[in-house]
C-alpha atoms as a PDB file:
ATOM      1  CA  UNK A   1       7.507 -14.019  14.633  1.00  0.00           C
ATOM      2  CA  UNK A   2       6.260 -14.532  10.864  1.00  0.00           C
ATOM      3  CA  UNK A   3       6.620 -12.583   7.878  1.00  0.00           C
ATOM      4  CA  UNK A   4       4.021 -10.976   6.716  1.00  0.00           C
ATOM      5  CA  UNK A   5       3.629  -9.626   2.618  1.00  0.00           C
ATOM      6  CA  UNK A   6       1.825  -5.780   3.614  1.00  0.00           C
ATOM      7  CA  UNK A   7       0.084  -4.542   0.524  1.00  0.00           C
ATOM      8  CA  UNK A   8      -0.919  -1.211   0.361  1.00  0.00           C
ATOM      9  CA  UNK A   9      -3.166   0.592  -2.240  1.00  0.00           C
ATOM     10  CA  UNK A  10      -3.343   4.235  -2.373  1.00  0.00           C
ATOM     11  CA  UNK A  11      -4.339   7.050  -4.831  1.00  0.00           C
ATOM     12  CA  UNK A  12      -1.268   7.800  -7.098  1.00  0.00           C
ATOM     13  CA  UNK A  13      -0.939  11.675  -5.175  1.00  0.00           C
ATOM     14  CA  UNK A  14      -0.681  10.037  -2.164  1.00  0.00           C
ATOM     15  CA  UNK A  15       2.200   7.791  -2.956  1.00  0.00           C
ATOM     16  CA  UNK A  16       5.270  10.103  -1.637  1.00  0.00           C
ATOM     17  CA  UNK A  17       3.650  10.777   1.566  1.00  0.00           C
ATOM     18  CA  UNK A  18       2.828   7.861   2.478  1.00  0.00           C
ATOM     19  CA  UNK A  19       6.612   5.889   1.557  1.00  0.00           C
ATOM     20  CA  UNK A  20       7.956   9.104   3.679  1.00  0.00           C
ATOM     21  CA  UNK A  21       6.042   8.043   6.340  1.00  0.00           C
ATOM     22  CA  UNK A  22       6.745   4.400   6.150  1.00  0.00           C
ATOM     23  CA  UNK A  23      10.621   4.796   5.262  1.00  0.00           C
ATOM     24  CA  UNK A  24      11.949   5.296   8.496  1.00  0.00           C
ATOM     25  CA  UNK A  25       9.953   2.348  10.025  1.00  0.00           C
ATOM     26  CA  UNK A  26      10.380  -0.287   7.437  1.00  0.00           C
ATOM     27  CA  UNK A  27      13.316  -2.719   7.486  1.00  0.00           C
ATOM     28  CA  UNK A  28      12.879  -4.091   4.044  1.00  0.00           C
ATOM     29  CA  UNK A  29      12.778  -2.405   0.651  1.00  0.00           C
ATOM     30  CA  UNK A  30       9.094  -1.050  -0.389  1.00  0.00           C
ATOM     31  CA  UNK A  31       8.032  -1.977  -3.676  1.00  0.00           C
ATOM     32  CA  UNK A  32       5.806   0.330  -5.681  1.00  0.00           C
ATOM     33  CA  UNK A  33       3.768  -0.639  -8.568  1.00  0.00           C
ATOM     34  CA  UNK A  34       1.521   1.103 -10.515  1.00  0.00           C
ATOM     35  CA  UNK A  35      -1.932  -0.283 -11.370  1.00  0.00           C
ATOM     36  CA  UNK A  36      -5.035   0.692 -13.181  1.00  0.00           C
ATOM     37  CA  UNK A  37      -8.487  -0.547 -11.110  1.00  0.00           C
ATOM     38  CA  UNK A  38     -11.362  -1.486 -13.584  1.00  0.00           C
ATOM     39  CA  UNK A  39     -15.078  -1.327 -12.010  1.00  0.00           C
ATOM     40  CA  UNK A  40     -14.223  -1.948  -8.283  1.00  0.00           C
ATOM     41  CA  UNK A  41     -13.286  -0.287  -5.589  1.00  0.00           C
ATOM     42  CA  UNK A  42     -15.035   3.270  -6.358  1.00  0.00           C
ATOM     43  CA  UNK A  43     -16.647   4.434  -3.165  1.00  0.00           C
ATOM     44  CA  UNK A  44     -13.895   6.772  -2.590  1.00  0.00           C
ATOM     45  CA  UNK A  45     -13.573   7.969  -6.441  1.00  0.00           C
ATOM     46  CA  UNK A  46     -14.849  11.296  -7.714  1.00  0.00           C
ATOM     47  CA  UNK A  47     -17.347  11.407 -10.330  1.00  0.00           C
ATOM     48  CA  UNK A  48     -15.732  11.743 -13.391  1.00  0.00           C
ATOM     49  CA  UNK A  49     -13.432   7.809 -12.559  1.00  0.00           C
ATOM     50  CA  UNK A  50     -16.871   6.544 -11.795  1.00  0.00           C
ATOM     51  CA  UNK A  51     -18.006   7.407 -15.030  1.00  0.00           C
ATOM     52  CA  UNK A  52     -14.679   6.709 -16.941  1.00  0.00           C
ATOM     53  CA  UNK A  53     -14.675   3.079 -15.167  1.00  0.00           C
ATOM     54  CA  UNK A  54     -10.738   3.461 -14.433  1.00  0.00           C
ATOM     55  CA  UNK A  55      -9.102   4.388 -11.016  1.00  0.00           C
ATOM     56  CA  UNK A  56      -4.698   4.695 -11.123  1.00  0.00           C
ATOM     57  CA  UNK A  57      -3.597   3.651  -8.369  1.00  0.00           C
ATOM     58  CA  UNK A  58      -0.334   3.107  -6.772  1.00  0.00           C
ATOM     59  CA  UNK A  59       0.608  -0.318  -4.775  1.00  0.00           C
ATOM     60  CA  UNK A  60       3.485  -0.889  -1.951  1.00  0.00           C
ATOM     61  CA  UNK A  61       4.317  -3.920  -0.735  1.00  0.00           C
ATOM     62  CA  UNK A  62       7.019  -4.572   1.559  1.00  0.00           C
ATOM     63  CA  UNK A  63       7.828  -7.782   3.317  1.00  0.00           C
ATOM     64  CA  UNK A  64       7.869  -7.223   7.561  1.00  0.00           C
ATOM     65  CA  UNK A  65       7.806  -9.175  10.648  1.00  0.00           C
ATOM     66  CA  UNK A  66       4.291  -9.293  11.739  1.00  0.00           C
ATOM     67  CA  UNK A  67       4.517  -7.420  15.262  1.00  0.00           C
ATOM     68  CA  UNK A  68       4.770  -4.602  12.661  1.00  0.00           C
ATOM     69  CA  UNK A  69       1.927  -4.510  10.736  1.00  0.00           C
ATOM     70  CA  UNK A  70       0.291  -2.471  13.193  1.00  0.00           C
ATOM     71  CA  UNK A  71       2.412   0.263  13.794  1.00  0.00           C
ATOM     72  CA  UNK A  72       2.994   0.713  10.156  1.00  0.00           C
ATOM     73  CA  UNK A  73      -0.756   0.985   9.304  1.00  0.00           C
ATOM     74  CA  UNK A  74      -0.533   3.782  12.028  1.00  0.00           C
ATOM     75  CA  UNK A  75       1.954   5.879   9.952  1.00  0.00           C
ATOM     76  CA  UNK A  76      -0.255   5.709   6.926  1.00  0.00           C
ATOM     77  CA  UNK A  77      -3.629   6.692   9.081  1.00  0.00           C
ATOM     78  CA  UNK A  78      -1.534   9.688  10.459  1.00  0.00           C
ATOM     79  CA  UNK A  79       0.403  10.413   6.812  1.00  0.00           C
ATOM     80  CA  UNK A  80      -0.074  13.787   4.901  1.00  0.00           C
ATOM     81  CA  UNK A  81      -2.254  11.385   2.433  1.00  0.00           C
ATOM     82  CA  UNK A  82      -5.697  12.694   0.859  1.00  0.00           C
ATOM     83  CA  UNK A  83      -7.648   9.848   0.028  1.00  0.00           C
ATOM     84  CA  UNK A  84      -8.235   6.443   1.652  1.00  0.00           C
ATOM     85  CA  UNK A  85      -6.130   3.382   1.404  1.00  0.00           C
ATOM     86  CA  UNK A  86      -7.138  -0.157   1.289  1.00  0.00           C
ATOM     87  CA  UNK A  87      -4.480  -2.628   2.709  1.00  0.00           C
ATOM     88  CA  UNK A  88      -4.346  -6.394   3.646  1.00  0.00           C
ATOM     89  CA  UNK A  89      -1.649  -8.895   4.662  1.00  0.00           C
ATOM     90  CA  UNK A  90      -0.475 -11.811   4.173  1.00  0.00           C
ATOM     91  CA  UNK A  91       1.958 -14.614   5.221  1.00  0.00           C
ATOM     92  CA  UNK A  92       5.229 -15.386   3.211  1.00  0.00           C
ATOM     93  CA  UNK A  93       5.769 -18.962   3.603  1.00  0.00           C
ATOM     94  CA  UNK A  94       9.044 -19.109   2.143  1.00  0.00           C
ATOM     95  CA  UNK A  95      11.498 -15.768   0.570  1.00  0.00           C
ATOM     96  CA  UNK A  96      15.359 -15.945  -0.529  1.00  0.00           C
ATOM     97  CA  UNK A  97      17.666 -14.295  -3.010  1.00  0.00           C
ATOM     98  CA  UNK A  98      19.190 -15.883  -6.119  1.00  0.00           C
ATOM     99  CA  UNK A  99      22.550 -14.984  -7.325  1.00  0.00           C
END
């Protein structure tokens, strides 16, 4: 089957929990990244980011076949995480390593 890029974003708190979860599961390395959100993407944000206009947030990708995709968005749903996460995939045409 096709690889698949899975992006993740998640409140910075719930970062360890939810690579603990995913860890055992995921055959490639997870990438983290961490990202600052400007105006969007506050209907899960408490008061005082609404009003500052900045959400941190935390972003893991990791590169898997896509029979996994699933499964792995299972482990976050069940993960000790406190806040909602957004995620979306999608296909790697082409990947390699140079030397």
């Amino acid at each position: 089957m096709p690889d698949v890029l899975l992006v993740l974003h998640c409140a910075v708190r719930d970062t360890d929990a939810i690579v603990e979860a995913l860890r055992p599961a995921c055959p490639s390395p997870l990438h983290l990244q961490s990202e600052t959100v400007k105006r969007r993407d506050f209907g899960d944000a408490v008061t005082a980011k609404k009003v500052s206009g900045e959400l941190r947030r935390t972003r893991l990708e990791v590169v898997v076949d896509d029979r996994l995709v699933a499964d792995l968005v299972r482990l976050v749903q069940t993960s000790r995480r406190a806040l909602p996460v957004r995620w979306r995939t999608t296909p790697v045409i082409d990947q390699g390593r140079i030397a």
